[in-house]
PDB file of N, CA and C in Angstrom:
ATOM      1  N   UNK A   1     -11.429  15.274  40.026  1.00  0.00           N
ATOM      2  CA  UNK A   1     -10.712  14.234  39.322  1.00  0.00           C
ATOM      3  C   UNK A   1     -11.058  14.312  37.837  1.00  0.00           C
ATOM      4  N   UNK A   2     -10.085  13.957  36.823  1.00  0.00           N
ATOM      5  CA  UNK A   2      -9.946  14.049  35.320  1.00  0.00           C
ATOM      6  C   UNK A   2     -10.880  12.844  35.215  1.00  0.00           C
ATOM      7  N   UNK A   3     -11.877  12.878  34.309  1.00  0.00           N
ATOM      8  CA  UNK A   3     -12.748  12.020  33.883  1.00  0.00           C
ATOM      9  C   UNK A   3     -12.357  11.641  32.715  1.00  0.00           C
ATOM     10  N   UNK A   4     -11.616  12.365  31.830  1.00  0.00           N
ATOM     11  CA  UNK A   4     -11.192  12.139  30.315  1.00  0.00           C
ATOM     12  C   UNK A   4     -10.200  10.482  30.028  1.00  0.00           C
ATOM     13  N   UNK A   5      -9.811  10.108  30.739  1.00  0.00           N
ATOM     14  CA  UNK A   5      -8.860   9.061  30.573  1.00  0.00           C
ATOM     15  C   UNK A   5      -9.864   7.943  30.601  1.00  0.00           C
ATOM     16  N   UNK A   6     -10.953   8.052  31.523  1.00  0.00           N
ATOM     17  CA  UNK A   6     -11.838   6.749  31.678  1.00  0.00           C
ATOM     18  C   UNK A   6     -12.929   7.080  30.050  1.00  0.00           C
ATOM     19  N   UNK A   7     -13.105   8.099  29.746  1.00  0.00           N
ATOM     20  CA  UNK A   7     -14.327   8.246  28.065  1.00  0.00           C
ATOM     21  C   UNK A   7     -13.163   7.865  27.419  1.00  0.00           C
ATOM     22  N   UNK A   8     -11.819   8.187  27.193  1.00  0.00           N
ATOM     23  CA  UNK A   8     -11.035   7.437  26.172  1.00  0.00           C
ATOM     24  C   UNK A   8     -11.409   6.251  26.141  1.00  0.00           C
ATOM     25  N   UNK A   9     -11.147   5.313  27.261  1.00  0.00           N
ATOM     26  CA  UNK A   9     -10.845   4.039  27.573  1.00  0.00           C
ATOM     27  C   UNK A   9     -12.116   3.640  26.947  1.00  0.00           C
ATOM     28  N   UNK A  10     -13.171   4.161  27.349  1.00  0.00           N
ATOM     29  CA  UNK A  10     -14.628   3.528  26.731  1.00  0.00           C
ATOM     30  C   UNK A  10     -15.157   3.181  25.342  1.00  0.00           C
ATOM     31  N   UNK A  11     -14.485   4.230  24.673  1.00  0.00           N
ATOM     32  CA  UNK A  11     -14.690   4.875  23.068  1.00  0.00           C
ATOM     33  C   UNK A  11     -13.627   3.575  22.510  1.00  0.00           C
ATOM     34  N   UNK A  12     -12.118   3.504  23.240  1.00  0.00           N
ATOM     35  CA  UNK A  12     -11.325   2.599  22.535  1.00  0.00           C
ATOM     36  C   UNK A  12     -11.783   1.534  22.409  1.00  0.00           C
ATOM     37  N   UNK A  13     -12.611   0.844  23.466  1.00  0.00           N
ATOM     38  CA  UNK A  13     -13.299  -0.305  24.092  1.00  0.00           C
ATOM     39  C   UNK A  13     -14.474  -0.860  22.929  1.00  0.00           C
ATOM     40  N   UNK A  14     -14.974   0.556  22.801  1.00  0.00           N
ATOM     41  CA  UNK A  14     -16.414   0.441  21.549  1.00  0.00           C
ATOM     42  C   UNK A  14     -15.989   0.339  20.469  1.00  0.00           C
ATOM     43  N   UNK A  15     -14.467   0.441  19.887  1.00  0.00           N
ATOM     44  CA  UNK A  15     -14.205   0.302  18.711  1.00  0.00           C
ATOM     45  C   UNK A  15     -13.991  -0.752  18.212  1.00  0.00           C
ATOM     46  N   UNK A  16     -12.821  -1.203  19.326  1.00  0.00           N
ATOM     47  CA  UNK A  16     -12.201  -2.853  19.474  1.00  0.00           C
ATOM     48  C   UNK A  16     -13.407  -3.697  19.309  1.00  0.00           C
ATOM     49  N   UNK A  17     -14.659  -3.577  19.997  1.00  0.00           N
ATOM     50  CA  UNK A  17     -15.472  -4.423  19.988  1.00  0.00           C
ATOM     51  C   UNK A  17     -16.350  -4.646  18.429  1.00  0.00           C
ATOM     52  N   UNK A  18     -15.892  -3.296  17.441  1.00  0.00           N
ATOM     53  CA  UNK A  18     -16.771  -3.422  16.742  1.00  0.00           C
ATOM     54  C   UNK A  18     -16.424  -3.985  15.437  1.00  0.00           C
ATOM     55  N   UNK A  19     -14.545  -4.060  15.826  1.00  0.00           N
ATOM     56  CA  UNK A  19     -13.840  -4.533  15.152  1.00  0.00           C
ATOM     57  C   UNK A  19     -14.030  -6.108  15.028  1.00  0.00           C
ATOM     58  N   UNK A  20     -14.052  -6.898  16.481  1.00  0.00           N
ATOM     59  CA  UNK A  20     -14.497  -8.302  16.736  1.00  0.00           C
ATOM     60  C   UNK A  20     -15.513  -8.640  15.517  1.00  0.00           C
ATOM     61  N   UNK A  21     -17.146  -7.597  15.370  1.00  0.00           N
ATOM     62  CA  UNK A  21     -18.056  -7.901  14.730  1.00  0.00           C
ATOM     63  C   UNK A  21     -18.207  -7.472  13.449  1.00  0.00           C
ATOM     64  N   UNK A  22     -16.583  -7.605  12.660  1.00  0.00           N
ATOM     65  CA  UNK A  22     -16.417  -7.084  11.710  1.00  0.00           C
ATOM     66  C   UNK A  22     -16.408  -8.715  10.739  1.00  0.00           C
ATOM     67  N   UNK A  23     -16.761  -8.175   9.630  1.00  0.00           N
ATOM     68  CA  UNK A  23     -16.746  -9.618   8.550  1.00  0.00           C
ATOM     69  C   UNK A  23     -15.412 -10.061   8.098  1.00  0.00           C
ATOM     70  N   UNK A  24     -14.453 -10.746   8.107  1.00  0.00           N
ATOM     71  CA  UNK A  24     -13.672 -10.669   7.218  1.00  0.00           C
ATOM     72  C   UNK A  24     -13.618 -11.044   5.834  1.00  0.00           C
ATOM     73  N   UNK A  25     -14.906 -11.491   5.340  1.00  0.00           N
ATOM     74  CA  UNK A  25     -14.935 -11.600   4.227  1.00  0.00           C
ATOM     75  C   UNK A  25     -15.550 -10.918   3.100  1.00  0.00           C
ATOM     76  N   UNK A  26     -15.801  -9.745   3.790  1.00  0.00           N
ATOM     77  CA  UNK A  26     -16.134  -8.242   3.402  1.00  0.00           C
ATOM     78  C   UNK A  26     -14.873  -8.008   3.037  1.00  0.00           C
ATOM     79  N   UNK A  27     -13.510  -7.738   3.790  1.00  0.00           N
ATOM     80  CA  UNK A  27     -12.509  -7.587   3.445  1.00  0.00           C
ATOM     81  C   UNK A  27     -11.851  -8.026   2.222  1.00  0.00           C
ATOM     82  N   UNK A  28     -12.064  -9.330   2.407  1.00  0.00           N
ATOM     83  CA  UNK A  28     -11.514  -9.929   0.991  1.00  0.00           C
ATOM     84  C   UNK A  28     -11.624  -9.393  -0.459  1.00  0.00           C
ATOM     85  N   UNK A  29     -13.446  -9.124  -0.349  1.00  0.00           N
ATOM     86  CA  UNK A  29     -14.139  -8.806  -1.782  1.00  0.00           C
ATOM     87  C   UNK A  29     -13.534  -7.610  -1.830  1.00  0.00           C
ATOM     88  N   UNK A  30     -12.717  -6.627  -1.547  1.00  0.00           N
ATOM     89  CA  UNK A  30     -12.789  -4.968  -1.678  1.00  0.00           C
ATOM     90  C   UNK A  30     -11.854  -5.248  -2.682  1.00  0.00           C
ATOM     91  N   UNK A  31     -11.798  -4.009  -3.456  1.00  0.00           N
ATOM     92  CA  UNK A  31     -10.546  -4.314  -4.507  1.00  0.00           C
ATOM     93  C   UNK A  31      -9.372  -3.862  -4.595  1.00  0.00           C
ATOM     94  N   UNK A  32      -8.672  -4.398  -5.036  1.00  0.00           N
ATOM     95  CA  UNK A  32      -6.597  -4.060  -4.548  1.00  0.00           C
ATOM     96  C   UNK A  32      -6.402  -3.284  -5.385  1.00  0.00           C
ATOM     97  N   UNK A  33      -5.874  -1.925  -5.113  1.00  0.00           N
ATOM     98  CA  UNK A  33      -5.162  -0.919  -5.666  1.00  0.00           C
ATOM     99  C   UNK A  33      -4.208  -1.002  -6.177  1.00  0.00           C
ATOM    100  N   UNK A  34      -3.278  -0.068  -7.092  1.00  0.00           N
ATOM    101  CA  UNK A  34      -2.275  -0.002  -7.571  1.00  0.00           C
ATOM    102  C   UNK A  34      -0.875  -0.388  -7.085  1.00  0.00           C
ATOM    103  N   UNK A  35      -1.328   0.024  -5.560  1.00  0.00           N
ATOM    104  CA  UNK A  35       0.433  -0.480  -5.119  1.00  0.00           C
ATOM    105  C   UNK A  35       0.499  -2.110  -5.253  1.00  0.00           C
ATOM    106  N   UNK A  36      -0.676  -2.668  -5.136  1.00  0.00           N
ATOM    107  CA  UNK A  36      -0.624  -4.108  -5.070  1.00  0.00           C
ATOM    108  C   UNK A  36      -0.519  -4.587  -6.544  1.00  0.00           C
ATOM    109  N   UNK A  37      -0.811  -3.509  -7.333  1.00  0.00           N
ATOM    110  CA  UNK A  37      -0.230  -4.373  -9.190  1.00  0.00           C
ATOM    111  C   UNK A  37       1.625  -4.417  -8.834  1.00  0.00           C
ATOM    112  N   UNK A  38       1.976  -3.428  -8.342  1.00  0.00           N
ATOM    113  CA  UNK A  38       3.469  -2.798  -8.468  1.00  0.00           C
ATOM    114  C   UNK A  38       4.111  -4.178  -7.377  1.00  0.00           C
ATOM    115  N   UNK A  39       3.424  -4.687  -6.741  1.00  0.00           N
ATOM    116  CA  UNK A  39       4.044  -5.712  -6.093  1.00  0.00           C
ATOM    117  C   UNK A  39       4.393  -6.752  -6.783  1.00  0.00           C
ATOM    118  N   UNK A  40       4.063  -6.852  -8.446  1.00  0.00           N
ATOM    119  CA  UNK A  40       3.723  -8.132  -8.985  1.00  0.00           C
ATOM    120  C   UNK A  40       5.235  -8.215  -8.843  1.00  0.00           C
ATOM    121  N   UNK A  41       6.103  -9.905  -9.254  1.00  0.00           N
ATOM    122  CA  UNK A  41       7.751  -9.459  -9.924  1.00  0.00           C
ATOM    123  C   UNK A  41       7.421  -9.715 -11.234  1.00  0.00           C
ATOM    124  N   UNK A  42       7.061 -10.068 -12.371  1.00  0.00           N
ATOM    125  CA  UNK A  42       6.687  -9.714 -13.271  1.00  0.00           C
ATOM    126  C   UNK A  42       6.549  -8.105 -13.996  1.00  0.00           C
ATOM    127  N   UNK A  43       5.417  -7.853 -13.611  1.00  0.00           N
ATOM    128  CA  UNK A  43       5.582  -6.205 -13.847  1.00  0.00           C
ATOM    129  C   UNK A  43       6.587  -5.582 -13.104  1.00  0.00           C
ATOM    130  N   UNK A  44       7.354  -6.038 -12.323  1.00  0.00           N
ATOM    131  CA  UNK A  44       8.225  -4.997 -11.753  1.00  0.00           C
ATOM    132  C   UNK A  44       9.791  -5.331 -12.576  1.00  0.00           C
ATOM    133  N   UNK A  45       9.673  -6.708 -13.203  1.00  0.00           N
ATOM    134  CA  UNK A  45      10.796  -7.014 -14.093  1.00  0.00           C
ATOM    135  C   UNK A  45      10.781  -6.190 -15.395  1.00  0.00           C
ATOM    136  N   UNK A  46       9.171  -6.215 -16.184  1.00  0.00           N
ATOM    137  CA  UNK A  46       9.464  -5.408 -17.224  1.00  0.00           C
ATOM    138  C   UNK A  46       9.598  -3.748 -16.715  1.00  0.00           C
ATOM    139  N   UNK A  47       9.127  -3.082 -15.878  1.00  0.00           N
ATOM    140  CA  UNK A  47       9.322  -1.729 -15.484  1.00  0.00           C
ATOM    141  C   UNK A  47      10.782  -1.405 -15.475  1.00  0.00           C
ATOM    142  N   UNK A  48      11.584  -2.308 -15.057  1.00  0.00           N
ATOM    143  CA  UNK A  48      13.116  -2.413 -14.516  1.00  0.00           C
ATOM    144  C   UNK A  48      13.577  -2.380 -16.091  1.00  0.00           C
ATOM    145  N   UNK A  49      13.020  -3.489 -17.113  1.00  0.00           N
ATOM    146  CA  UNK A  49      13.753  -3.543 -18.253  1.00  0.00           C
ATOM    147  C   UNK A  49      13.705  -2.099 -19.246  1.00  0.00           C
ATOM    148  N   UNK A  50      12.380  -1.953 -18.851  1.00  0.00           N
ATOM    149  CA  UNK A  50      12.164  -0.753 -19.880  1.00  0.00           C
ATOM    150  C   UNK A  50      12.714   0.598 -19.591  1.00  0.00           C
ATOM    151  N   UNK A  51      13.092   0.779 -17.717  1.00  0.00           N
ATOM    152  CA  UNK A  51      14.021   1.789 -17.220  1.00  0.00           C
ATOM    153  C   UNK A  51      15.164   1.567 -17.599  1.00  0.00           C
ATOM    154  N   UNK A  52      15.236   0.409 -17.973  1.00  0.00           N
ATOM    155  CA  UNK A  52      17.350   0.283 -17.967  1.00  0.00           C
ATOM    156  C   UNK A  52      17.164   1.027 -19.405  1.00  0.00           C
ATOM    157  N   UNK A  53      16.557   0.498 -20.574  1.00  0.00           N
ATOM    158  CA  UNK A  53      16.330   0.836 -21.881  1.00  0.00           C
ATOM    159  C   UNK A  53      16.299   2.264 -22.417  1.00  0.00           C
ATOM    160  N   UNK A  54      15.662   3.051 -21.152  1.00  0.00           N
ATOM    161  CA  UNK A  54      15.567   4.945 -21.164  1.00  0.00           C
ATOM    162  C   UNK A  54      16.838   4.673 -20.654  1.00  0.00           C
ATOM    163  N   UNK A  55      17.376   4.865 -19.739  1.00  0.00           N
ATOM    164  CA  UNK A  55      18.358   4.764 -19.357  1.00  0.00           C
ATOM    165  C   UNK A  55      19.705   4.533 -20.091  1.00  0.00           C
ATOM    166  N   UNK A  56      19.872   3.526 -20.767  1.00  0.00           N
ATOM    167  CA  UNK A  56      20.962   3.360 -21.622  1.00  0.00           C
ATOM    168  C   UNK A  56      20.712   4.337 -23.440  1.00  0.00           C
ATOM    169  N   UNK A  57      19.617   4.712 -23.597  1.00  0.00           N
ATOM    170  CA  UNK A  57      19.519   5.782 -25.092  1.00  0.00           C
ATOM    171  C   UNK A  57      19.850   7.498 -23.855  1.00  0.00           C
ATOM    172  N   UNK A  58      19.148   7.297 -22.682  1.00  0.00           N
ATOM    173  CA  UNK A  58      19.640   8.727 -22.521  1.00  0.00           C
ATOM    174  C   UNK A  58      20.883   9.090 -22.235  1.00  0.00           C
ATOM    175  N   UNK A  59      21.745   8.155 -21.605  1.00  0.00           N
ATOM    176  CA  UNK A  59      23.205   7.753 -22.002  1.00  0.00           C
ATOM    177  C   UNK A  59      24.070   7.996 -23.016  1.00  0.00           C
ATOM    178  N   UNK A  60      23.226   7.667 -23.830  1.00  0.00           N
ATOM    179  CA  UNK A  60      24.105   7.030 -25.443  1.00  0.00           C
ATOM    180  C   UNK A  60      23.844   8.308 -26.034  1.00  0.00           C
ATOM    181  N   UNK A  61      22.569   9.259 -25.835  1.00  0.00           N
ATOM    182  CA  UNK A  61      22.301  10.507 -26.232  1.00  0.00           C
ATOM    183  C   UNK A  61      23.170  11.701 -25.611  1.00  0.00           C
ATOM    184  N   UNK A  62      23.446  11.233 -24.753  1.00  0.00           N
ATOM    185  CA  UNK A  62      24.318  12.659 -23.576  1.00  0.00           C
ATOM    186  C   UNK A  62      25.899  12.121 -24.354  1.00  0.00           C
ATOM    187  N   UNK A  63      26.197  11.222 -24.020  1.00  0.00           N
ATOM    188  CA  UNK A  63      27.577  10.632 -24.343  1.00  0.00           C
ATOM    189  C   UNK A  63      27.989  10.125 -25.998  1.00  0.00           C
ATOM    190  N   UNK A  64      28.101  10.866 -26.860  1.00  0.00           N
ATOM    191  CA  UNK A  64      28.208   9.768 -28.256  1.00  0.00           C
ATOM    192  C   UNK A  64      29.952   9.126 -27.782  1.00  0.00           C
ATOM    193  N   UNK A  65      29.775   7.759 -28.012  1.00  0.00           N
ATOM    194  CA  UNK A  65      31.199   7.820 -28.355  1.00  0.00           C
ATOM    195  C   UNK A  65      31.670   7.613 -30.010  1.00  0.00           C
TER     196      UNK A  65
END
């Protein structure tokens, strides 16, 4: 008989549990990365303004009318 399915089950078991005795307020203190600045709407309003801004000179540069 395959013994491997029951050491999975055990190992998953030891993780879950160690997860339970995890702090969550360890979590909290860690510090937020970049994708979480890019979430601001603020910074994502001026990013938008200053793309439209390239955007409309590289326009106006390709196209004179």
């Amino acid at each position: 008989m395959n013994d491997e399915p029951a050491e999975m089950t055990a190992e998953l078991t030891a993780d879950l549990s160690d997860l339970n005795d995890l702090d969550l307020s360890d979590l909290a203190k860690e510090p937020r990365g970049c994708l979480f600045a890019l979430s601001q709407p603020p910074l994502m309003l001026f990013l938008a303004f200053v793309a439209t801004l390239i955007l409309v000179t590289a326009v106006h540069d390709l196209y004179r009318w």
